[in-house]
N, C-alpha and C. Protein backbone atom coordinates (compact mmCIF):
# COMPACT_ATOMS: atom_id res chain seq x y z
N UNK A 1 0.85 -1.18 0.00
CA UNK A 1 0.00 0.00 0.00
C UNK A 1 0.89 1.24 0.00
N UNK A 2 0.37 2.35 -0.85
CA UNK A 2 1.31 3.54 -0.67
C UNK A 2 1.03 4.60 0.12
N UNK A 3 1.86 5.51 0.53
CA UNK A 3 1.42 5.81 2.19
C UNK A 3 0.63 6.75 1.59
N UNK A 4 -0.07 7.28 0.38
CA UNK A 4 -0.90 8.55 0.12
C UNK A 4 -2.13 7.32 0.26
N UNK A 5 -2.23 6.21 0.13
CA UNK A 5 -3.72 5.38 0.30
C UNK A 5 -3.65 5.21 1.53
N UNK A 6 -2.92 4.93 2.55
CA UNK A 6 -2.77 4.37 3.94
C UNK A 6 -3.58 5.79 4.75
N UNK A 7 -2.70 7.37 4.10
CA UNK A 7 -3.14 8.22 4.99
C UNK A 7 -4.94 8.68 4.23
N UNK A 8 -5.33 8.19 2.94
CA UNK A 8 -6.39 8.57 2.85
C UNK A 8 -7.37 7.68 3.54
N UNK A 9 -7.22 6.29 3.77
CA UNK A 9 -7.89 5.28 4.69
C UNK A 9 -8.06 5.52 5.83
N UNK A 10 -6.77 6.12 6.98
CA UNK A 10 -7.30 6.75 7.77
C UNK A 10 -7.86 7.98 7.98
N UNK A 11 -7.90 8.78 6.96
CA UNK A 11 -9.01 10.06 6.90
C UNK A 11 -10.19 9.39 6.81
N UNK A 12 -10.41 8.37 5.91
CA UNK A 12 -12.10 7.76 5.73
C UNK A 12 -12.46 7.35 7.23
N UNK A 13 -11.23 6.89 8.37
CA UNK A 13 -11.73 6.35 9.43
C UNK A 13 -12.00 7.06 10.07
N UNK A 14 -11.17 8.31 10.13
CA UNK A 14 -11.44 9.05 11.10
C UNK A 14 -12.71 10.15 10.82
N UNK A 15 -13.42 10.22 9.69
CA UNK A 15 -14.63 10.33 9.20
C UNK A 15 -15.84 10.00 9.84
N UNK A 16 -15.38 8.56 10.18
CA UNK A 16 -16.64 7.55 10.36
C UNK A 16 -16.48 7.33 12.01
N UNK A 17 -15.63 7.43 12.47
CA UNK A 17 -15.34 7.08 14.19
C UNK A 17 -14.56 7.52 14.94
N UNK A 18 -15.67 8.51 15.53
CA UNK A 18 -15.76 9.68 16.53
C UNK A 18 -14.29 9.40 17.12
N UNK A 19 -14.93 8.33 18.09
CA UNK A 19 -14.08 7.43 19.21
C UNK A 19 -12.50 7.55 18.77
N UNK A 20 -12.29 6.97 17.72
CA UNK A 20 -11.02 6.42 17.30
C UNK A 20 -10.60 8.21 16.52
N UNK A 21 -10.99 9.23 16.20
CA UNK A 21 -10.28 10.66 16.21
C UNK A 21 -9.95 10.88 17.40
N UNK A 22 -10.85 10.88 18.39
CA UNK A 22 -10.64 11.21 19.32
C UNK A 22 -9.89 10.80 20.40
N UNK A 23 -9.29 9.89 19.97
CA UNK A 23 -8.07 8.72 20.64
C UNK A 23 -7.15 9.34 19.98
N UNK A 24 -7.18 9.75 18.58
CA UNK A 24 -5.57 10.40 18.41
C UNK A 24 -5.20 11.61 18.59
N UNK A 25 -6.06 12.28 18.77
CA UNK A 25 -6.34 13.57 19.26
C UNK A 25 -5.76 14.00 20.54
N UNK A 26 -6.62 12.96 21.42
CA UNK A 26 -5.82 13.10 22.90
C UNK A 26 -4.17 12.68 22.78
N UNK A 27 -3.63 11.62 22.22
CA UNK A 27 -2.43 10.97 22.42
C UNK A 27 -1.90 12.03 21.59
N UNK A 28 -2.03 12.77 20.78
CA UNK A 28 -1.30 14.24 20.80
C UNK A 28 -1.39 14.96 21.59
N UNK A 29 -2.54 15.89 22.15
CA UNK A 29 -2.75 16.72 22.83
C UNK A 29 -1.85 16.36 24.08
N UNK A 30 -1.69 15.20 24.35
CA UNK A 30 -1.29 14.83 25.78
C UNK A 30 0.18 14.67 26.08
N UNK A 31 0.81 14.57 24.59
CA UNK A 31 2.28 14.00 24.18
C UNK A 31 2.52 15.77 24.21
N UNK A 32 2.05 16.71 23.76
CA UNK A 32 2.52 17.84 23.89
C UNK A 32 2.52 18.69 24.92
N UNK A 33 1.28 18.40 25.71
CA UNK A 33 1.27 19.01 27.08
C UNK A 33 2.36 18.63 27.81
N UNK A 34 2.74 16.81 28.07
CA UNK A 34 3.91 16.56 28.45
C UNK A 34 5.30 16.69 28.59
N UNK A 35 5.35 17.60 27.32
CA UNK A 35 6.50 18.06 27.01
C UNK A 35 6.58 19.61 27.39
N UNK A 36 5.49 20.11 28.13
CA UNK A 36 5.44 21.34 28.71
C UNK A 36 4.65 22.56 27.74
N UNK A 37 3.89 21.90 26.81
CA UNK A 37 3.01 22.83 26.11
C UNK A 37 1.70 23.01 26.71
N UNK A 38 1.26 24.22 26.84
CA UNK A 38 -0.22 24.45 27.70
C UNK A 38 -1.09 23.57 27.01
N UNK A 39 -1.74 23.07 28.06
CA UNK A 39 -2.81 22.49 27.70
C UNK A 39 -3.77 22.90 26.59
N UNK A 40 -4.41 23.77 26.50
CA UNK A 40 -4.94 25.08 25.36
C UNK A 40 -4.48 24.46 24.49
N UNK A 41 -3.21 24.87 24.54
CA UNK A 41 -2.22 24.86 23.22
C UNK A 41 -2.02 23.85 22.39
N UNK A 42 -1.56 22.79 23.63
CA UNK A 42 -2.06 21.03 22.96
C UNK A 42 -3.12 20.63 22.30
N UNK A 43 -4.11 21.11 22.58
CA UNK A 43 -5.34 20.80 21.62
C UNK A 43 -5.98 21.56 20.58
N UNK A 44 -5.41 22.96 20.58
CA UNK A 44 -5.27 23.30 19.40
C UNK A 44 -4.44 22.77 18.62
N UNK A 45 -3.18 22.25 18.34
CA UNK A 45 -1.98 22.18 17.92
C UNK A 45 -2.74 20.61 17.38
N UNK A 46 -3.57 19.38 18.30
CA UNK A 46 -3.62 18.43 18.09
C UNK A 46 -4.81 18.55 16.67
N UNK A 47 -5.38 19.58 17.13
CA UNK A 47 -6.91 20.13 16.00
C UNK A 47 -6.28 20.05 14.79
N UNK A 48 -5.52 20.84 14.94
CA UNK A 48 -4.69 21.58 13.67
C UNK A 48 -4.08 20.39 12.78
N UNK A 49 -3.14 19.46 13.74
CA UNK A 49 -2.28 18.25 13.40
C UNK A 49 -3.79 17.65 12.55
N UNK A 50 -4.95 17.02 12.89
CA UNK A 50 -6.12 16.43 12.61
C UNK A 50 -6.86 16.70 11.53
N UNK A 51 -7.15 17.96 11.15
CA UNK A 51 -7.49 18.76 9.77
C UNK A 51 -6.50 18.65 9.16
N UNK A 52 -5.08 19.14 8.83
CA UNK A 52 -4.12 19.12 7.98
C UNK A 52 -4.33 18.07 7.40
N UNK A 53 -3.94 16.57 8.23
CA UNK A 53 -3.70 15.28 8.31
C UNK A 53 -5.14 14.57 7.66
N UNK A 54 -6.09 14.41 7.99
CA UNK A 54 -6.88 13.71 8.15
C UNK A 54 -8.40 14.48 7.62
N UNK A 55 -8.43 15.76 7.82
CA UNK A 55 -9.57 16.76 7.43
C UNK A 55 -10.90 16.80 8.35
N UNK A 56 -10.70 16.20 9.61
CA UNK A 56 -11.26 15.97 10.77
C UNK A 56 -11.02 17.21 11.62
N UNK A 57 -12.10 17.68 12.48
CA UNK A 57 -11.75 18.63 13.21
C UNK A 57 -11.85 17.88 14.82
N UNK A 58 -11.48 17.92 15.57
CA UNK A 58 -11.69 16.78 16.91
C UNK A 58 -11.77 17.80 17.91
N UNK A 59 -11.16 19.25 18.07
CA UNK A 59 -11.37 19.78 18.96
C UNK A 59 -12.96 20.55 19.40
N UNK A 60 -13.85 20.81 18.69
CA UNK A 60 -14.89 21.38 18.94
C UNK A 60 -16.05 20.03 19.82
N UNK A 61 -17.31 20.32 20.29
CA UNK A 61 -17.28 18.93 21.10
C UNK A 61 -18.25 18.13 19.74
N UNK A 62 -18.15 17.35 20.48
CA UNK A 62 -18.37 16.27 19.48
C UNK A 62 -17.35 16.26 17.89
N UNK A 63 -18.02 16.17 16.79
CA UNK A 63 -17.16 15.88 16.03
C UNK A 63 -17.26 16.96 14.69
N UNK A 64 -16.82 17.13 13.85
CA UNK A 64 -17.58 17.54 12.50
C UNK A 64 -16.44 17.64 11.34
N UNK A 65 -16.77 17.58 10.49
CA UNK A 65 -16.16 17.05 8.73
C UNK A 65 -16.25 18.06 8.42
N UNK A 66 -14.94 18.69 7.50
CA UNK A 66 -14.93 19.22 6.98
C UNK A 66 -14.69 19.22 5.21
């Protein structure tokens, strides 16, 4: 598989399941706070990482497609 199909498969997933954005979402948000980035900041930064990446927005509540 080539990694432009691998990363469009997980955009389709992260499309379809809330749960599983929102699992990578945190394990960013949380990997950056740890490293001494404000909290705030981590989850913007993880938002941002999520749309670029994936076209998912994870920080607003619940979910929504863009």
């Amino acid at each position: 598989m080539e990694i432009k199909d691998a990363i469009e498969h997980l955009a389709r997933v992260m499309n379809e399941d809330v749960e599983y954005a929102q699992s990578w979402h945190g394990q960013l948000a949380c990997s950056m706070s740890e490293e001494g980035v404000s909290v705030e900041t981590a989850h913007k930064a993880a938002d941002r990482f999520m749309y670029s990446t994936f076209g998912v927005s994870t920080l607003s509540v619940g979910h929504t497609r863009h």
